[in-house]
C-alpha atoms as a PDB file:
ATOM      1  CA  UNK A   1     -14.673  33.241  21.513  1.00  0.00           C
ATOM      2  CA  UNK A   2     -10.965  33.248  20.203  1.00  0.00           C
ATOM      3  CA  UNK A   3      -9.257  30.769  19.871  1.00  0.00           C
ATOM      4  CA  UNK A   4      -7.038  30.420  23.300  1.00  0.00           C
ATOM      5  CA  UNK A   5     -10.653  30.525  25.022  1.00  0.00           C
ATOM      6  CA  UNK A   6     -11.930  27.381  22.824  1.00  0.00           C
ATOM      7  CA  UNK A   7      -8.540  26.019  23.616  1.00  0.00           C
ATOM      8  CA  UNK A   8      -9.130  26.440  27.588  1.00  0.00           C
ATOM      9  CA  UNK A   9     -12.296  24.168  27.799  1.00  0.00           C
ATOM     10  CA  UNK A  10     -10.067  21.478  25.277  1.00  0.00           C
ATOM     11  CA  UNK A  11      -8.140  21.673  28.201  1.00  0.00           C
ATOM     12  CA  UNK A  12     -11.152  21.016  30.505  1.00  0.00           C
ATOM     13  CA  UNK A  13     -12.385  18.188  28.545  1.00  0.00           C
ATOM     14  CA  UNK A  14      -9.381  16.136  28.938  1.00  0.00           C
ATOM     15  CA  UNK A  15      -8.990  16.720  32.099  1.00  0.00           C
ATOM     16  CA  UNK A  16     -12.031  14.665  32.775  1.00  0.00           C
ATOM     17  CA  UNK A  17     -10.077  11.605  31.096  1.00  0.00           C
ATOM     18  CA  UNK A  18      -7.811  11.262  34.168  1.00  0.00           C
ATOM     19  CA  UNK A  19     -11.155  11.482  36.784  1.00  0.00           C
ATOM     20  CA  UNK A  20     -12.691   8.581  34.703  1.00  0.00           C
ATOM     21  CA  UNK A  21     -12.416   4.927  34.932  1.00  0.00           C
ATOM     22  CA  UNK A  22     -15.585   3.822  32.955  1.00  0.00           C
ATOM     23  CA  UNK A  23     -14.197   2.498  29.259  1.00  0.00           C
ATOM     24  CA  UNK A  24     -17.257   3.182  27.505  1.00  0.00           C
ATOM     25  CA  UNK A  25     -17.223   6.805  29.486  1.00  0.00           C
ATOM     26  CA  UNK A  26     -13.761   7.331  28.179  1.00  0.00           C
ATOM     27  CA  UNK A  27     -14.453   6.355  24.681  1.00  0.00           C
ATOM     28  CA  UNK A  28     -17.319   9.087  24.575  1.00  0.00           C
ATOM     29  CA  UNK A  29     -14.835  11.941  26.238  1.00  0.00           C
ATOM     30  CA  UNK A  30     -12.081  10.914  23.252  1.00  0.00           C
ATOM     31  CA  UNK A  31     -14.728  11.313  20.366  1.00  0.00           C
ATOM     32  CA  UNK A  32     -16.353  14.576  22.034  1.00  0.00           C
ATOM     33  CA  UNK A  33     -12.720  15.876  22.172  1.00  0.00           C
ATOM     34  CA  UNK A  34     -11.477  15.129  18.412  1.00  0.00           C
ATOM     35  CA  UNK A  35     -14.649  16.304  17.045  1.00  0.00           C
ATOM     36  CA  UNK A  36     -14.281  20.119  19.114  1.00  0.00           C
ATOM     37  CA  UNK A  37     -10.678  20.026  18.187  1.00  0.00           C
ATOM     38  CA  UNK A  38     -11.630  19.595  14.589  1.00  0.00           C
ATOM     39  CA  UNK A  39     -14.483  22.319  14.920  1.00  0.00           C
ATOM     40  CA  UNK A  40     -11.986  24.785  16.698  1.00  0.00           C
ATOM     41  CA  UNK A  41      -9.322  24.489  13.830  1.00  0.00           C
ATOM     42  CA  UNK A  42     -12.319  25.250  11.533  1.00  0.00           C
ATOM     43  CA  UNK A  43     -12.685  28.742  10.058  1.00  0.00           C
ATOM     44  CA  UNK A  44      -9.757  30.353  12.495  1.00  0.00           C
ATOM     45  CA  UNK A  45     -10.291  34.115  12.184  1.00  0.00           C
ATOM     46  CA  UNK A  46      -6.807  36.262  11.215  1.00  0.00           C
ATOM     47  CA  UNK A  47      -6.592  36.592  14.696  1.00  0.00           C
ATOM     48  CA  UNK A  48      -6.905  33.349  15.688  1.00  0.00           C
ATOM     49  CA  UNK A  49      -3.888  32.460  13.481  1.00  0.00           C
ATOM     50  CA  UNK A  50      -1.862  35.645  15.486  1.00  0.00           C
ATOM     51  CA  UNK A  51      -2.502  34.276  18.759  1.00  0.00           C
ATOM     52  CA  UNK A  52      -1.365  30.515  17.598  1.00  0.00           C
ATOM     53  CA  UNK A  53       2.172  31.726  16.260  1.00  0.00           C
ATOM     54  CA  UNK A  54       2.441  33.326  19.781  1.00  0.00           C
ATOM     55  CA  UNK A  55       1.213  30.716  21.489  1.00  0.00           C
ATOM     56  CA  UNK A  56       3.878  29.747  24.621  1.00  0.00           C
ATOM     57  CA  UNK A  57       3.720  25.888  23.851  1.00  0.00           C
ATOM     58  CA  UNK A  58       4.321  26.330  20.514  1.00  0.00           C
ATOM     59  CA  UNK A  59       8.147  24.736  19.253  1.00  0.00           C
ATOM     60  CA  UNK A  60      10.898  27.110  18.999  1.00  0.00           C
ATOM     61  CA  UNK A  61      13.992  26.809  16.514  1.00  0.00           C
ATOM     62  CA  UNK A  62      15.795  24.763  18.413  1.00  0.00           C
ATOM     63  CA  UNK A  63      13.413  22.697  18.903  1.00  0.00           C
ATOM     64  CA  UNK A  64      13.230  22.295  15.069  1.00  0.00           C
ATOM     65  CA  UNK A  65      17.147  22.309  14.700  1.00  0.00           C
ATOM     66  CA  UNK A  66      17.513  19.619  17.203  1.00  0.00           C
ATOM     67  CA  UNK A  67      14.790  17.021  16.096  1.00  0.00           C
ATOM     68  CA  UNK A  68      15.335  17.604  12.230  1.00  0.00           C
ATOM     69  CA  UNK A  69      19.168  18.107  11.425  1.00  0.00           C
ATOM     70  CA  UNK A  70      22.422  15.998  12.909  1.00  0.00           C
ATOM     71  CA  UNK A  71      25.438  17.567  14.230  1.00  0.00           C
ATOM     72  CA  UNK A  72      24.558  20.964  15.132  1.00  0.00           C
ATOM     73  CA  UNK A  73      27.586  22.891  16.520  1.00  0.00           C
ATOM     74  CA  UNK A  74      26.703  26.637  17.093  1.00  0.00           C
ATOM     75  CA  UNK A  75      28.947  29.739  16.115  1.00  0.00           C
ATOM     76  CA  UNK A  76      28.807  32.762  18.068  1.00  0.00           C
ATOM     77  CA  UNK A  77      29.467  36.214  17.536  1.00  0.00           C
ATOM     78  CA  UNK A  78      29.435  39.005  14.992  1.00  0.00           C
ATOM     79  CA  UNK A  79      33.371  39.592  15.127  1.00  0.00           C
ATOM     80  CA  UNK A  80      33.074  43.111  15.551  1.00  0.00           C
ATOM     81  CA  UNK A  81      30.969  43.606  18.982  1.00  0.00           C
ATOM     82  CA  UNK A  82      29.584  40.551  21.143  1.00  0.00           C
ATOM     83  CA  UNK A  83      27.328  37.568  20.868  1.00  0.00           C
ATOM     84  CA  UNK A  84      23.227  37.709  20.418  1.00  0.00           C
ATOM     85  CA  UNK A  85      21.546  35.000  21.575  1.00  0.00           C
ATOM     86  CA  UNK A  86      18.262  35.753  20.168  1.00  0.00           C
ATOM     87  CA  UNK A  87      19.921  34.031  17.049  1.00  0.00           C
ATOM     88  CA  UNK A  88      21.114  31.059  16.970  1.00  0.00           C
ATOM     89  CA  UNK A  89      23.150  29.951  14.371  1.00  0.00           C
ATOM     90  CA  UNK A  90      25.803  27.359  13.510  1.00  0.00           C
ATOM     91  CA  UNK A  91      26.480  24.486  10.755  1.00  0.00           C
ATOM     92  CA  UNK A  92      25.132  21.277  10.683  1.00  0.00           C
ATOM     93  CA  UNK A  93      23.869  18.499   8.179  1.00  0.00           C
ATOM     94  CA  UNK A  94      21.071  16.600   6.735  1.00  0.00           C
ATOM     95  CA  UNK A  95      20.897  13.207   5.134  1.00  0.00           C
ATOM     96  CA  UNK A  96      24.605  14.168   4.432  1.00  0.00           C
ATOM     97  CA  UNK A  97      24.208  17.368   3.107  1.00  0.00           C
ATOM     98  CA  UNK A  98      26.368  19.881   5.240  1.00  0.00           C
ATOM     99  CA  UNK A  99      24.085  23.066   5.639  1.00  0.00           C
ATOM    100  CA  UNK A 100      24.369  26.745   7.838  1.00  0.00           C
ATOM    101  CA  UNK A 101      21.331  27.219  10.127  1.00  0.00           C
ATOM    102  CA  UNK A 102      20.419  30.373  11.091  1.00  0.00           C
ATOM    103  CA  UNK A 103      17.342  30.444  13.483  1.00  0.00           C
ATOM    104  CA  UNK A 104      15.660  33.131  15.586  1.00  0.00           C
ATOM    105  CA  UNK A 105      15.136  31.897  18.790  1.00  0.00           C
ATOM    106  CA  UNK A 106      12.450  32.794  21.324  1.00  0.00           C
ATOM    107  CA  UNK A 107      12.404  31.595  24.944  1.00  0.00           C
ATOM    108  CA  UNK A 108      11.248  28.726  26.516  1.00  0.00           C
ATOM    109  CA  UNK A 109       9.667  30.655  30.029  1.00  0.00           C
ATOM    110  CA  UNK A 110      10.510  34.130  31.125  1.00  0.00           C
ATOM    111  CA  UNK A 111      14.616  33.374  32.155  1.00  0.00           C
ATOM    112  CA  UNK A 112      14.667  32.086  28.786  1.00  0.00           C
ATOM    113  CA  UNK A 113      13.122  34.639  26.738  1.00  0.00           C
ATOM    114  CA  UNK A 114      15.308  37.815  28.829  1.00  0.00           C
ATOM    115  CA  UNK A 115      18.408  36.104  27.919  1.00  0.00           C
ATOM    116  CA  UNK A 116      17.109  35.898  24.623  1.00  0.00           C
ATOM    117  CA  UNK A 117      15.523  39.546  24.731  1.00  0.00           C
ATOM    118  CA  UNK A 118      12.373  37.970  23.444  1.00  0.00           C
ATOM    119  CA  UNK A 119      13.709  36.683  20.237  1.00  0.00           C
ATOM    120  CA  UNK A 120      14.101  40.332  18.930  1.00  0.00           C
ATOM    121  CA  UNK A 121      17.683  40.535  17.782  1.00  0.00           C
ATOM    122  CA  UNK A 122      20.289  43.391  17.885  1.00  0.00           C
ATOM    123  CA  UNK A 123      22.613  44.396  14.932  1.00  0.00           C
ATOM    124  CA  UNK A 124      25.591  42.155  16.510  1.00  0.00           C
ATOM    125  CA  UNK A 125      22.778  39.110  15.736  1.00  0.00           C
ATOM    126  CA  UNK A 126      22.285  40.278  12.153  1.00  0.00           C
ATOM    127  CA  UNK A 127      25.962  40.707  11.644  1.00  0.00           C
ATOM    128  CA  UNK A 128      26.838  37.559  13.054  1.00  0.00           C
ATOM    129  CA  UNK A 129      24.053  35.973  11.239  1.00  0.00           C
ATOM    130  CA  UNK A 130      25.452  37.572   7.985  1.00  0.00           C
ATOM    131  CA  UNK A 131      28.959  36.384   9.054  1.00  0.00           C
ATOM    132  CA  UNK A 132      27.823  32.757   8.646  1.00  0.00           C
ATOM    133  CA  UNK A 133      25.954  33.064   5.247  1.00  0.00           C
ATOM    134  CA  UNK A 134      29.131  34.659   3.725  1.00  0.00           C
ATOM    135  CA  UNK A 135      30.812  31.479   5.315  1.00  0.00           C
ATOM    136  CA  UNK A 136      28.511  29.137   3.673  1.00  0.00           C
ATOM    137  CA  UNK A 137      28.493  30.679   0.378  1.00  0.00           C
ATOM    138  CA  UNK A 138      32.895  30.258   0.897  1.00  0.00           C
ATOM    139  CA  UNK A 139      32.744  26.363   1.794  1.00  0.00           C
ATOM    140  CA  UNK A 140      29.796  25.869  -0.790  1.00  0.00           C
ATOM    141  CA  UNK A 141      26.904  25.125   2.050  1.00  0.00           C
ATOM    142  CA  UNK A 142      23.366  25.786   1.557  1.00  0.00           C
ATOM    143  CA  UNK A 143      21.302  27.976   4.283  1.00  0.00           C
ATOM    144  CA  UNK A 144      18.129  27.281   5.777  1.00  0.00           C
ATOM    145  CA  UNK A 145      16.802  30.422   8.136  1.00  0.00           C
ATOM    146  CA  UNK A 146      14.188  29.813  10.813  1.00  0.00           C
ATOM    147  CA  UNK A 147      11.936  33.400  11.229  1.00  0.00           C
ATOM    148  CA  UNK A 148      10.316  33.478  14.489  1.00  0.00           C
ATOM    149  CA  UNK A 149      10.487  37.449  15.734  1.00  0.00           C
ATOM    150  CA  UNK A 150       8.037  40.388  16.853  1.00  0.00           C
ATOM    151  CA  UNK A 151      10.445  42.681  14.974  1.00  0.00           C
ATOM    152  CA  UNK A 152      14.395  43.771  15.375  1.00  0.00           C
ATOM    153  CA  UNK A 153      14.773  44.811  19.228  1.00  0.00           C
ATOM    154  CA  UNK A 154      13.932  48.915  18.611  1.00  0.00           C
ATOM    155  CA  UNK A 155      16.106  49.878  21.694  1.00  0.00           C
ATOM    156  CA  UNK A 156      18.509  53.056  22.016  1.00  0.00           C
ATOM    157  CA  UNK A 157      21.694  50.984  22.237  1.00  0.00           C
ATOM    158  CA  UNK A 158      20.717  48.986  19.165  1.00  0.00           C
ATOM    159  CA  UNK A 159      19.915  51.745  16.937  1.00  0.00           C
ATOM    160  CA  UNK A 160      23.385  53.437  18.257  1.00  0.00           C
ATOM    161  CA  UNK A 161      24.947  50.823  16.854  1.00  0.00           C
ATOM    162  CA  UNK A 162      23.032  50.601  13.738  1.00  0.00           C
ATOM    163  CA  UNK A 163      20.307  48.555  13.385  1.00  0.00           C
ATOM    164  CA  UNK A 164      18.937  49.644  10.214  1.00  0.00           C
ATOM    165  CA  UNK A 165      22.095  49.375   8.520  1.00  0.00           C
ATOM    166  CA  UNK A 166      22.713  45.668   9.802  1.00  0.00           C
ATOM    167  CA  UNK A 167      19.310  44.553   8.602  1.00  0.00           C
ATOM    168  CA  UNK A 168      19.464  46.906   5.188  1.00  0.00           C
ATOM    169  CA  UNK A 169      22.974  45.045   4.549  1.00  0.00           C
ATOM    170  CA  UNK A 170      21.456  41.428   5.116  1.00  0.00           C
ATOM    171  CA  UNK A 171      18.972  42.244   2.582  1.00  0.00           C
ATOM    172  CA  UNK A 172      21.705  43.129   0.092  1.00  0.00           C
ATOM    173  CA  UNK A 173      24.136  40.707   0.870  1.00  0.00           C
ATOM    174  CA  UNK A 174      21.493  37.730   0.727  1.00  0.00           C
ATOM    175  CA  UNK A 175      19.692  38.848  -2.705  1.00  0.00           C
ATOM    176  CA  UNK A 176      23.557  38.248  -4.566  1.00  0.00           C
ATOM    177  CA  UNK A 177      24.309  34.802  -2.657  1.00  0.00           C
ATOM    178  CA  UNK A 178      25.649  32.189  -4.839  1.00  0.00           C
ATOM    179  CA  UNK A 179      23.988  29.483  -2.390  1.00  0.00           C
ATOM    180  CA  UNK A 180      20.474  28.001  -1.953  1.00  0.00           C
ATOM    181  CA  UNK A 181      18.510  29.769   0.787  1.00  0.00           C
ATOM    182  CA  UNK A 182      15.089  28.427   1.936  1.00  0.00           C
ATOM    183  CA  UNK A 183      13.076  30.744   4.746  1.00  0.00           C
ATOM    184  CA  UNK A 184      10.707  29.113   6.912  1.00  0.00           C
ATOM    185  CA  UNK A 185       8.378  31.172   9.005  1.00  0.00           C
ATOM    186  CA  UNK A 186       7.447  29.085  12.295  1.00  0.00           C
ATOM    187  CA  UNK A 187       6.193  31.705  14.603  1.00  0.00           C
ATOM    188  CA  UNK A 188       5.657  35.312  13.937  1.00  0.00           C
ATOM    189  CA  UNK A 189       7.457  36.964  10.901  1.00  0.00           C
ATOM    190  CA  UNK A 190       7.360  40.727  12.092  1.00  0.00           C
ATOM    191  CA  UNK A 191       8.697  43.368  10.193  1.00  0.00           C
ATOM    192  CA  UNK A 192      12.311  44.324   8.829  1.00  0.00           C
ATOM    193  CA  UNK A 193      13.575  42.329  11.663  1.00  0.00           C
ATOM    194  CA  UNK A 194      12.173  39.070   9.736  1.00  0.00           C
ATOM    195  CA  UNK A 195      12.931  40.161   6.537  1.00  0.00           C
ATOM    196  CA  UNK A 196      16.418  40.542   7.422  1.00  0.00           C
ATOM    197  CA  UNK A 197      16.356  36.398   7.116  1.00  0.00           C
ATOM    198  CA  UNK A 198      13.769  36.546   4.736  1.00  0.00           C
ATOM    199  CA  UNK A 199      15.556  37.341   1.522  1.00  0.00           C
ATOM    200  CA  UNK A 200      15.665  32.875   0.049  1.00  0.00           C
ATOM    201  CA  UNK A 201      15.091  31.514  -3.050  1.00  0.00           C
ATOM    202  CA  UNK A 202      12.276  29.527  -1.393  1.00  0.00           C
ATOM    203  CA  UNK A 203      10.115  31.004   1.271  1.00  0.00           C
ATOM    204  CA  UNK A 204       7.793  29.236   3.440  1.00  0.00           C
ATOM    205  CA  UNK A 205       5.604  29.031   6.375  1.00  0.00           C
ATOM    206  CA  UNK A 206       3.796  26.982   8.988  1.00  0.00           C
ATOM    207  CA  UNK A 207       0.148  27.356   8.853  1.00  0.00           C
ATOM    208  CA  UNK A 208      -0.345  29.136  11.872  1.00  0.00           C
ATOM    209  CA  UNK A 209       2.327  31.497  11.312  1.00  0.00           C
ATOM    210  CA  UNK A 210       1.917  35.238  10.413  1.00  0.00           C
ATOM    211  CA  UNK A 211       4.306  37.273   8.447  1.00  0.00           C
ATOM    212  CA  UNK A 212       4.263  41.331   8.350  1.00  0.00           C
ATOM    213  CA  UNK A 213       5.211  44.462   8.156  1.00  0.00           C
ATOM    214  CA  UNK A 214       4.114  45.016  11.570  1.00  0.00           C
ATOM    215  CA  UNK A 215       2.422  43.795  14.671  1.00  0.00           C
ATOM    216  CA  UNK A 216      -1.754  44.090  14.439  1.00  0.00           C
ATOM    217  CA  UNK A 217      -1.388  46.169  17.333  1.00  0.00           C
ATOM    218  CA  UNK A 218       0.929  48.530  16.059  1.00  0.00           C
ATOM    219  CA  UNK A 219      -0.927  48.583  13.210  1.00  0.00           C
ATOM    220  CA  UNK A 220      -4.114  49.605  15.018  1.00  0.00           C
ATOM    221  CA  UNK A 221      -2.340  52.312  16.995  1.00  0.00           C
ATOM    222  CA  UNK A 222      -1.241  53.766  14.087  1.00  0.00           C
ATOM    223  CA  UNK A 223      -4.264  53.732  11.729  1.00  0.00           C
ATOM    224  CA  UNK A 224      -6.600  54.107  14.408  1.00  0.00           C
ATOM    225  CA  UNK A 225      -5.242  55.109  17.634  1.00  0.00           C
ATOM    226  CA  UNK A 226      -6.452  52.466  19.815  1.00  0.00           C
ATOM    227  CA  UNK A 227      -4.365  49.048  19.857  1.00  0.00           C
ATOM    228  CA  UNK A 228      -7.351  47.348  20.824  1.00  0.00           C
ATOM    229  CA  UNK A 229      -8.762  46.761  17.437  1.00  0.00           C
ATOM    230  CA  UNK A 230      -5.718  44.763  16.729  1.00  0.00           C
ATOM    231  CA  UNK A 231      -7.749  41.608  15.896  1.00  0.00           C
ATOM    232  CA  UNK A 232      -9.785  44.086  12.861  1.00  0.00           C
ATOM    233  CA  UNK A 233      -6.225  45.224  11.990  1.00  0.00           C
ATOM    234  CA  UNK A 234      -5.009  41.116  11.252  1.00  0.00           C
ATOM    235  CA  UNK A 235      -7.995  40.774   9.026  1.00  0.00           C
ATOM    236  CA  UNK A 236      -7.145  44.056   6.702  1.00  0.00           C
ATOM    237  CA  UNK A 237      -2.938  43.371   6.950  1.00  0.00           C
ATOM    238  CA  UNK A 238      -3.370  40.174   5.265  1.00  0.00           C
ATOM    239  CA  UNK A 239      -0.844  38.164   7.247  1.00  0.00           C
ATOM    240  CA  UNK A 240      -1.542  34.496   7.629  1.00  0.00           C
ATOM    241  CA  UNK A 241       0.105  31.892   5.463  1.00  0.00           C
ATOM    242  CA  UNK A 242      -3.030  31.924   3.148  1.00  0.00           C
ATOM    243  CA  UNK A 243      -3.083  35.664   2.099  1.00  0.00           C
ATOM    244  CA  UNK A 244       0.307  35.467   1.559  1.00  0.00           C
ATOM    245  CA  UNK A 245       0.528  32.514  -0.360  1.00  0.00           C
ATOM    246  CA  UNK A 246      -2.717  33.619  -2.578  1.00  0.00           C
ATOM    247  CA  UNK A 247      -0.525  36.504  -3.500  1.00  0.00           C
ATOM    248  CA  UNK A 248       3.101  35.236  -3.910  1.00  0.00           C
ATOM    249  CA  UNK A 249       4.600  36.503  -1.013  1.00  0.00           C
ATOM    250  CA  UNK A 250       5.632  33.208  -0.056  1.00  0.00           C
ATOM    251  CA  UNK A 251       5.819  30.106  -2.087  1.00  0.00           C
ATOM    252  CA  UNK A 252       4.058  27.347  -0.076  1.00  0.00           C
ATOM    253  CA  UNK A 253       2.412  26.660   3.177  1.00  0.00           C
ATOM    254  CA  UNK A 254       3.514  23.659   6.103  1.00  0.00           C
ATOM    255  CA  UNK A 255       0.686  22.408   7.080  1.00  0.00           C
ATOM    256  CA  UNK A 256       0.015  22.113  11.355  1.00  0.00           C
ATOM    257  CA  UNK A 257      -1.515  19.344  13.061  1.00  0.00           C
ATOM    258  CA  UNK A 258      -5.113  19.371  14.165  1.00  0.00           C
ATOM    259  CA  UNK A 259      -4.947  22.174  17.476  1.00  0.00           C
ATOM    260  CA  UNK A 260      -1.910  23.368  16.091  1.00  0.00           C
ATOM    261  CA  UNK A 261       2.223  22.341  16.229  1.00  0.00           C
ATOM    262  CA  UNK A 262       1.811  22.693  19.835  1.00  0.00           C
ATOM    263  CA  UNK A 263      -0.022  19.791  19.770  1.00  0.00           C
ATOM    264  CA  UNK A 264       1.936  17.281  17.682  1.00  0.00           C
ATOM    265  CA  UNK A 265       4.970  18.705  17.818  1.00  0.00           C
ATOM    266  CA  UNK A 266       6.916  15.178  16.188  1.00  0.00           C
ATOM    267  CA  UNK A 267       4.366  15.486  13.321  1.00  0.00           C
ATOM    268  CA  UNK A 268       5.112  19.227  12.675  1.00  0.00           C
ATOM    269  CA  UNK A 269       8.748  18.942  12.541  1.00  0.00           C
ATOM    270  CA  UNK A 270       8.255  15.794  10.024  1.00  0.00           C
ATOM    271  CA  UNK A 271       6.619  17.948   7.719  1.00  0.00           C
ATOM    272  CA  UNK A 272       9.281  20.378   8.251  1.00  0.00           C
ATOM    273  CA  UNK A 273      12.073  17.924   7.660  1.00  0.00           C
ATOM    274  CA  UNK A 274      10.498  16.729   5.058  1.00  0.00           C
ATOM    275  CA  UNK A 275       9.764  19.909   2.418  1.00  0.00           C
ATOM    276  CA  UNK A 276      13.420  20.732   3.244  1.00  0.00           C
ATOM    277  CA  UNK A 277      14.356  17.124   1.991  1.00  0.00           C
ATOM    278  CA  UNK A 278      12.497  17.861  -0.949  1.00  0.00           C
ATOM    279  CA  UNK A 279      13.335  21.538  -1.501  1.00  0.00           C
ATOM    280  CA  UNK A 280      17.436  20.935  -1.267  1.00  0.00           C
ATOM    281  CA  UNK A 281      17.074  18.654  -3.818  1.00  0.00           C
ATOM    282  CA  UNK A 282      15.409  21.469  -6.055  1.00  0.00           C
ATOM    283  CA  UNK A 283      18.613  23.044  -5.943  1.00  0.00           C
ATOM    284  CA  UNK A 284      20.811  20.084  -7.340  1.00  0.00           C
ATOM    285  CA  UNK A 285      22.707  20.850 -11.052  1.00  0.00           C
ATOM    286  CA  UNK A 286      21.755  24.625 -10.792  1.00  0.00           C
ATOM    287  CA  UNK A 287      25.035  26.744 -11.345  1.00  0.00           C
ATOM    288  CA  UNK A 288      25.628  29.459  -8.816  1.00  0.00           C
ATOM    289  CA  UNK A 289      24.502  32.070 -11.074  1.00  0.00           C
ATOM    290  CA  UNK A 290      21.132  30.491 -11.684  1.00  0.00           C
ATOM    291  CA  UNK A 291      20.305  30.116  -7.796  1.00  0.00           C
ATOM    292  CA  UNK A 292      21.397  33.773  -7.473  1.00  0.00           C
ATOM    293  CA  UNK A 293      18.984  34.838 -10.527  1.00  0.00           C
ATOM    294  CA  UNK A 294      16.562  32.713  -9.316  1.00  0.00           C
ATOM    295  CA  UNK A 295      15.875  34.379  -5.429  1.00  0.00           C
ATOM    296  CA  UNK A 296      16.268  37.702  -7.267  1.00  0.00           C
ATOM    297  CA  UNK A 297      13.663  37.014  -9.791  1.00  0.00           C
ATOM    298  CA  UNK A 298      11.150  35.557  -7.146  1.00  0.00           C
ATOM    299  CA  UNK A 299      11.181  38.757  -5.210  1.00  0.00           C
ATOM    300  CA  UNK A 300      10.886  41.112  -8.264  1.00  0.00           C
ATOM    301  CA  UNK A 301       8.177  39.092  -9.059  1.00  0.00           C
ATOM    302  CA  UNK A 302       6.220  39.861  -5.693  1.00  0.00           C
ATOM    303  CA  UNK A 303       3.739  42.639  -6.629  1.00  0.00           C
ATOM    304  CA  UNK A 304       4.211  42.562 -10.250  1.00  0.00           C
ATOM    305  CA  UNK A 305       1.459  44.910 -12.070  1.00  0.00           C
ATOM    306  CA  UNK A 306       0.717  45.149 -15.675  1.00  0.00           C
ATOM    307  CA  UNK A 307       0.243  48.588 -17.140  1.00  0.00           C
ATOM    308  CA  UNK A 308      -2.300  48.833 -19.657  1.00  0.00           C
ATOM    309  CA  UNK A 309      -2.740  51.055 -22.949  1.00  0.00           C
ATOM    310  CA  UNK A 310      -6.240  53.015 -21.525  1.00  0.00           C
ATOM    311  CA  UNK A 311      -7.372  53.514 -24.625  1.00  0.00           C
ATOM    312  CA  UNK A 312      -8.013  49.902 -24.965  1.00  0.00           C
ATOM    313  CA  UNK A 313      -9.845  49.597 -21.598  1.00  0.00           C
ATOM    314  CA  UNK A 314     -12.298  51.674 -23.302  1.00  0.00           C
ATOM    315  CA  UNK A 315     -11.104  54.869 -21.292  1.00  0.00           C
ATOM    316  CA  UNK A 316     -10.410  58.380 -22.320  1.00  0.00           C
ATOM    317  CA  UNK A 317      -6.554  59.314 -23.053  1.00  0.00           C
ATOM    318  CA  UNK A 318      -5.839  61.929 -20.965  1.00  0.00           C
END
């Protein structure tokens, strides 16, 4: 039973609060539903952790851009071809601090989430989101990215007007910013089309979140030809927040609610507010050189190997 299946008789359980009048009857229903809620969080499979970051109640960036930051005023448009509004981007501040957003942004129903082509953005939305972290490095502003994407839209029109150039030149462009950058994961993390907000000095993700180089059932198809094995293919890619975290892909983990952000949404964006409280002020009395050296050094860092004389492993020199 996966997870969205354990979640379905949650469901069913407190639905019988609203049928029941008894207080002592009540009382029982609460406990019996905390303690399956705890014992469904418990031991999530990979899987289990994919279908939460997809999950249709769970927040979206602007959900976390309007509860955690004051002022938001959004910026459109890359300047060269038209708006994308599967990123959402703009200045705004916190506790003071002026700051550039930059947030993918996936739909709240199905309207929502065609307008915002599923939160799977074209080159304009990399350019434009580029556009505003060259304007916060000019006025001095650091950047906090929200990643929440299946991957960059693949579509003819979007590779036509270069989509692996947009996202190759936000990897570039970010790794040599003189400004603080801190990533946060929320959703799903998929692919170049994450990375291309990915590049921070600080890197992070919700709990439930997954972050790779591909979907699971991509992955699947390709190893094995049949997309069904996806939920065998999220074991072996190592996405969740733990794999990547045990290995120094990213540098620290938000922890979700009991059931998941869906279901303390408040709670999950404190925590969110909260490490970037704590992570800005990381930042304060570094020199512009040293955050630059710093989000370069992290990522050359990532998958650093050792090489070792052979001769001393007790091998034979070849």
């Amino acid at each position: 039973m996966n997870i969205l299946e354990k979640e379905r008789k949650l469901k069913e359980l407190e639905s019988k609060l609203t049928e029941l009048d008894n207080e002592n009857l009540i009382e029982k229903i609460k406990e019996e539903i905390e303690k399956y809620k705890h014992d469904m969080m418990t031991n999530l499979s990979a899987w289990d952790r994919v279908l939460l970051a997809r999950h249709v109640g769970r927040p979206t960036a602007s959900d976390y851009i309007n509860y955690i930051f004051d002022d938001f005023i959004e910026l459109h448009g890359d300047r060269l071809y038209r708006d994308d509004s599967s990123i959402v981007a703009g200045i705004a501040s916190l506790n003071g601090t002026p700051l550039t957003i930059i947030a993918q942004q996936k739909g709240k129903n199905l309207e929502d989430n065609l307008e915002r082509n599923f939160a799977m953005p074209h080159p304009e939305g990399y350019r434009k989101a580029l556009r505003l972290m060259k304007q916060a490095e000019k006025f001095n502003r650091p950047i906090i990215t929200f990643i929440d994407t299946p991957g960059a839209y693949p579509g003819l029109g979007a590779e036509e007007r270069g989509q692996g150039e947009a996202i190759a030149r936000n990897l570039m462009e970010m790794s040599a910013l003189h400004v603080p950058v801190i990533a946060i994961v929320i959703g799903e993390g998929g692919s170049g089309g994450a990375l291309a907000l990915g590049v921070a000095n600080k890197v992070f993700m919700l709990e439930n979140a997954i972050y790779s180089i591909l979907s699971p059932e991509g992955y699947a198809t390709i190893l094995w030809k049949d997309s069904t094995l996806a939920a065998k293919a999220a074991e072996v890619m190592k996405l969740t927040s733990y794999d990547l975290e045990e290995i120094g892909v990213i540098d620290g983990i938000i922890k979700e609610p009991i059931g998941g952000a869906h279901y303390n949404k408040e709670k999950t964006y404190e925590s969110t507010k909260q490490l970037i409280i704590d992570e800005l002020g990381k930042f304060k009395g570094l020199t512009h050189l040293e955050v630059r050296e710093s989000r370069i050094k992290k990522f050359r860092d990532i998958g650093f190997f050792q090489r070792f004389n052979y001769e001393n492993l007790g091998g034979v020199k070849r």
